[in-house]
Protein backbone atom coordinates (compact mmCIF):
# COMPACT_ATOMS: atom_id res chain seq x y z
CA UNK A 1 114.62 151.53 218.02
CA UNK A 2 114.24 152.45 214.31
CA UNK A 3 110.45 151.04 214.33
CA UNK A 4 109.21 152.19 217.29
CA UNK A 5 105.96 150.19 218.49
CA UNK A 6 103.60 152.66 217.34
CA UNK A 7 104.98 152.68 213.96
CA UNK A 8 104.82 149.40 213.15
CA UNK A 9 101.18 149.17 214.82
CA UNK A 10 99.97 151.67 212.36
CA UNK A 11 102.16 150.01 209.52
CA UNK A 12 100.19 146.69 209.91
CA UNK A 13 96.30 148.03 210.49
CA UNK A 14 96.73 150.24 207.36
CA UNK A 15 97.12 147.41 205.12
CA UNK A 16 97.18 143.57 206.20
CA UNK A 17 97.59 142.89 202.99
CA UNK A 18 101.45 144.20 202.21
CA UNK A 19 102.92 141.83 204.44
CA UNK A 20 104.65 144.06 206.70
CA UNK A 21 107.11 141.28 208.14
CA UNK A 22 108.38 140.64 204.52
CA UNK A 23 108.10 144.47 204.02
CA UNK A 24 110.37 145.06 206.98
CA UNK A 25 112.88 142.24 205.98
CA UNK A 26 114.24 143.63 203.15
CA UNK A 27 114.81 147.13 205.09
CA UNK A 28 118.36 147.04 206.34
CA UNK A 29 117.84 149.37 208.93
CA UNK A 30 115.21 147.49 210.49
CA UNK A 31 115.80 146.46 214.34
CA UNK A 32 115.89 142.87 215.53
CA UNK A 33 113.10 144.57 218.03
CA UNK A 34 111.40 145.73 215.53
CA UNK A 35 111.04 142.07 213.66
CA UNK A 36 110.06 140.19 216.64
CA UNK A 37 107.16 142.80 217.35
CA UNK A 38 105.82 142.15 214.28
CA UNK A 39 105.79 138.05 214.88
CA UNK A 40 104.33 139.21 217.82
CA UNK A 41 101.86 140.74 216.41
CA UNK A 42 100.95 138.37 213.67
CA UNK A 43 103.00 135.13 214.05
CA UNK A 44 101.44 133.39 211.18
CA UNK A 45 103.63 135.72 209.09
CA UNK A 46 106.80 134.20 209.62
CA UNK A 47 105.12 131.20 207.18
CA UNK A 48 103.77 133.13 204.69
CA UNK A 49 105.07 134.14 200.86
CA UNK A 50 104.49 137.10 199.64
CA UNK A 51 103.58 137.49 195.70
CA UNK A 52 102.05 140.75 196.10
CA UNK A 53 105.17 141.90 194.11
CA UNK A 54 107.71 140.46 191.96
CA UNK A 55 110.78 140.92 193.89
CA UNK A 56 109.06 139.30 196.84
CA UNK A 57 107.20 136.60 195.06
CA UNK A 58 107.69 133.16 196.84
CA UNK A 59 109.71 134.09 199.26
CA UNK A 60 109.66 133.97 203.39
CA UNK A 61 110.98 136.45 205.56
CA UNK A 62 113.78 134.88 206.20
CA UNK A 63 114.49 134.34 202.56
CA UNK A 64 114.47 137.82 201.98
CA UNK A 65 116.77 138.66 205.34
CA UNK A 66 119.05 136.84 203.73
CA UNK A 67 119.22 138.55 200.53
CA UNK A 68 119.49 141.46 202.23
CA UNK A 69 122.30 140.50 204.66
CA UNK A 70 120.24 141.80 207.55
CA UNK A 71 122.15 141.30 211.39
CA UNK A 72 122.77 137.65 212.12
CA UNK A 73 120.08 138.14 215.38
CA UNK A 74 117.53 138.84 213.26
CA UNK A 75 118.00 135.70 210.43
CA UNK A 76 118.73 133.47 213.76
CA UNK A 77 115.56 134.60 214.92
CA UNK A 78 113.61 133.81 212.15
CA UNK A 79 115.40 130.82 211.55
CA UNK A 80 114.18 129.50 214.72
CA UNK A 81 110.80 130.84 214.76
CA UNK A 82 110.28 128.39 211.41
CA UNK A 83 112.45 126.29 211.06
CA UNK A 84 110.58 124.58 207.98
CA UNK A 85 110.87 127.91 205.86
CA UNK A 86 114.63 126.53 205.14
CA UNK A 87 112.45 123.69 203.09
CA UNK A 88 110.33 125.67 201.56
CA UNK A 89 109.71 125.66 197.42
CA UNK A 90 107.72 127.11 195.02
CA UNK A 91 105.07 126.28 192.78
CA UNK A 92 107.48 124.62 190.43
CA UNK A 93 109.48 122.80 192.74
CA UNK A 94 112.20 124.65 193.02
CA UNK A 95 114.02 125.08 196.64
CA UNK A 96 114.01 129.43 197.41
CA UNK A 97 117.03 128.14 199.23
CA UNK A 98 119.31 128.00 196.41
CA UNK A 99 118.50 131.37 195.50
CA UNK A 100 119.68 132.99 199.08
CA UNK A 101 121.96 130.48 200.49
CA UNK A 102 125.06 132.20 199.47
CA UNK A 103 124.36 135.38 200.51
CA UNK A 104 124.50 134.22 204.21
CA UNK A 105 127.59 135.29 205.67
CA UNK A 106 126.96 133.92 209.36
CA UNK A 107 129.23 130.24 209.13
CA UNK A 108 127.36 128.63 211.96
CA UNK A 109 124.13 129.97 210.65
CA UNK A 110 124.91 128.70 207.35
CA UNK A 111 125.93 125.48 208.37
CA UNK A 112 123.31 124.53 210.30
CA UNK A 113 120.85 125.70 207.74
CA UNK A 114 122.60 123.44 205.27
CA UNK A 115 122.20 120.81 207.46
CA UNK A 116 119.00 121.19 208.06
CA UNK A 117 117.91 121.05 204.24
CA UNK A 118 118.61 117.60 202.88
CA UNK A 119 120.74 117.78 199.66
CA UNK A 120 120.86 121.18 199.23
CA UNK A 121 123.90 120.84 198.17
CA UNK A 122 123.93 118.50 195.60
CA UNK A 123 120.55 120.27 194.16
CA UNK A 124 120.70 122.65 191.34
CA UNK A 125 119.61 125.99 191.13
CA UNK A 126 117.48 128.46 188.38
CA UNK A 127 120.57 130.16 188.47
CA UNK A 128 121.94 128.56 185.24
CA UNK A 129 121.81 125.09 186.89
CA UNK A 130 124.54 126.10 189.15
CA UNK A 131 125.03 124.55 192.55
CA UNK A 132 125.06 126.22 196.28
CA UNK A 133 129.15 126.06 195.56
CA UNK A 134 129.49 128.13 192.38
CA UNK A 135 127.02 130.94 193.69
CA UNK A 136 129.14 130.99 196.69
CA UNK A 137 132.16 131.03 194.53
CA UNK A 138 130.85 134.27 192.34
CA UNK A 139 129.52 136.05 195.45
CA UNK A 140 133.30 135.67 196.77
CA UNK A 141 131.48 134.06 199.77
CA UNK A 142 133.42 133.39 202.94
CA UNK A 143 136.73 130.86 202.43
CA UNK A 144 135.56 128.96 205.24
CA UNK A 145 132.17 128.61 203.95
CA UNK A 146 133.37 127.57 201.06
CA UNK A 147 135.76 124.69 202.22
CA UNK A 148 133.08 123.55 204.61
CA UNK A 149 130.61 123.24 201.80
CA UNK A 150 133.54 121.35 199.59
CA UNK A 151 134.22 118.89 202.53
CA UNK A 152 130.17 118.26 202.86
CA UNK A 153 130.17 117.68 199.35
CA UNK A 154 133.23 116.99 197.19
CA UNK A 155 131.35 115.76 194.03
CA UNK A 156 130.20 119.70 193.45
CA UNK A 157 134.03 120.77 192.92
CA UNK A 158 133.79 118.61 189.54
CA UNK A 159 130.15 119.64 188.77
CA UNK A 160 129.47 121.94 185.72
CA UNK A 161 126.89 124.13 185.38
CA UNK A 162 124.53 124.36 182.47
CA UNK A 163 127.32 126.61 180.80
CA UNK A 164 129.67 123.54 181.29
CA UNK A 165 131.30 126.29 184.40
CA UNK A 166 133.13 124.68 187.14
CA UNK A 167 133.65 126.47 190.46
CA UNK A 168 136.82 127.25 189.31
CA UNK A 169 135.67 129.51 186.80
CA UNK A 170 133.42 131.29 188.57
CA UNK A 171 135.78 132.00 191.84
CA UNK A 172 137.04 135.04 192.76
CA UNK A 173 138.91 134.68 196.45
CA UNK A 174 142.54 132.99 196.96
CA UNK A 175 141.76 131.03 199.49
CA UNK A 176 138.45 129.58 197.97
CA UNK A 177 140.35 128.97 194.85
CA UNK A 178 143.57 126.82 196.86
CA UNK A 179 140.82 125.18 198.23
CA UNK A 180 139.00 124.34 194.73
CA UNK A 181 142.35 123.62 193.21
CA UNK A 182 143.63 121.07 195.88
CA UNK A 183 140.60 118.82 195.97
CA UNK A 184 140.59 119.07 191.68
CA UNK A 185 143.50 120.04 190.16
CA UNK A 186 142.37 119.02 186.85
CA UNK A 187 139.56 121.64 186.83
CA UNK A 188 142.25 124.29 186.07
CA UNK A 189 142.20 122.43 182.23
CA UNK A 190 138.34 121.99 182.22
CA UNK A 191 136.75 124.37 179.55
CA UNK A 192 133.10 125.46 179.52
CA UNK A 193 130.56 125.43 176.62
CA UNK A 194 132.76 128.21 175.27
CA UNK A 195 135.89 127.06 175.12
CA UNK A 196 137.03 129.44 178.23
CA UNK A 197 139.30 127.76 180.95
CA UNK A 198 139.02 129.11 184.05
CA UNK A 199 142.03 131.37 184.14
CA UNK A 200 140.53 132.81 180.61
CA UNK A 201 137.54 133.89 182.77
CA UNK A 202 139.26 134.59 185.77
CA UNK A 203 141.67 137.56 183.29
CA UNK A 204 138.75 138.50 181.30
């Protein structure tokens, strides 16, 4: 293992307070063994946020294994462990879903995550009011993901952003872009706020 026991003993009892679990989940060499050993040793992590720094601030462990594309073990593992982090939002009310969703490369993983989060779909994000299917669209996410999420939700293949962008603007794979094209063939003439089609932004 990469953590052995040991390590990750001392790692908690020198400081409780830096949240080794989120510590640990943004570490891309860190061992599925290695993350359930720590929920092991203090389960009540797996709930917790972290805002002892700004690039962990309200965020759950498995919020940041996504971002960090860790091994689909470990985010199934703390996707099951809780469940509820999935629904968890901030201070302000925003879902930390929308900010990690479409990182998630696992399909099953993703879809069942989806389903387990009521409207996250149709919700918008911080990211420029875009929805789960433009981030997915920029991050040249999975085709299948993609289609899956446009068959769960056709509405969000005609939905612009707060810089009037459709998917289409923001999509970067073939196949995602058939599959944007097919459902709304119009959105090839849609501009955004600044005059840009999508095949402007596509060539630029």
């Amino acid at each position: 293992s990469t953590f052995p026991k040991a390590v990750l003993q001392t790692l908690w009892e020198c400081n409780p307070e830096t949240h080794a679990l989120h510590q640990a989940c943004q570490n891309k060499n860190i061992t599925l063994e290695a993350v359930q050993l720590l929920v092991e040793q203090r389960p009540e992590s797996v709930e917790e946020v972290d805002e002892s720094k700004p690039w962990s601030s309200q965020l759950t462990p498995l919020h940041l294994a996504i971002l960090k594309n860790l091994s689909s073990d470990i985010l199934r593992f703390l996707f099951e462990t809780y469940p509820k982090a999935v629904e968890y939002r901030d201070a302000d009310g925003h879902l930390a879903l929308l900010e990690t969703i479409w990182c998630l490369e696992d399909v099953k993983l993703f879809q069942e995550i989806v389903l387990a989060v009521r409207d996250v779909l149709k919700e918008p994000s911080t990211i420029g009011g875009q929805l789960v299917l433009h981030r997915l669209c920029a991050y040249v996410a999975s085709s299948e993901i993609v289609k899956w999420v446009v068959e769960q939700y056709p509405t969000a293949v005609r939905t612009k952003s707060d810089a009037g962008l459709l998917p289409h603007h923001l999509v970067r794979d073939v196949a995602s872009a058939k599959c944007l094209i097919r459902v709304y063939p119009e959105g090839l003439g849609v501009p955004d706020n600044e005059g840009n089609l999508p095949l402007h932004r596509i060539c630029h």
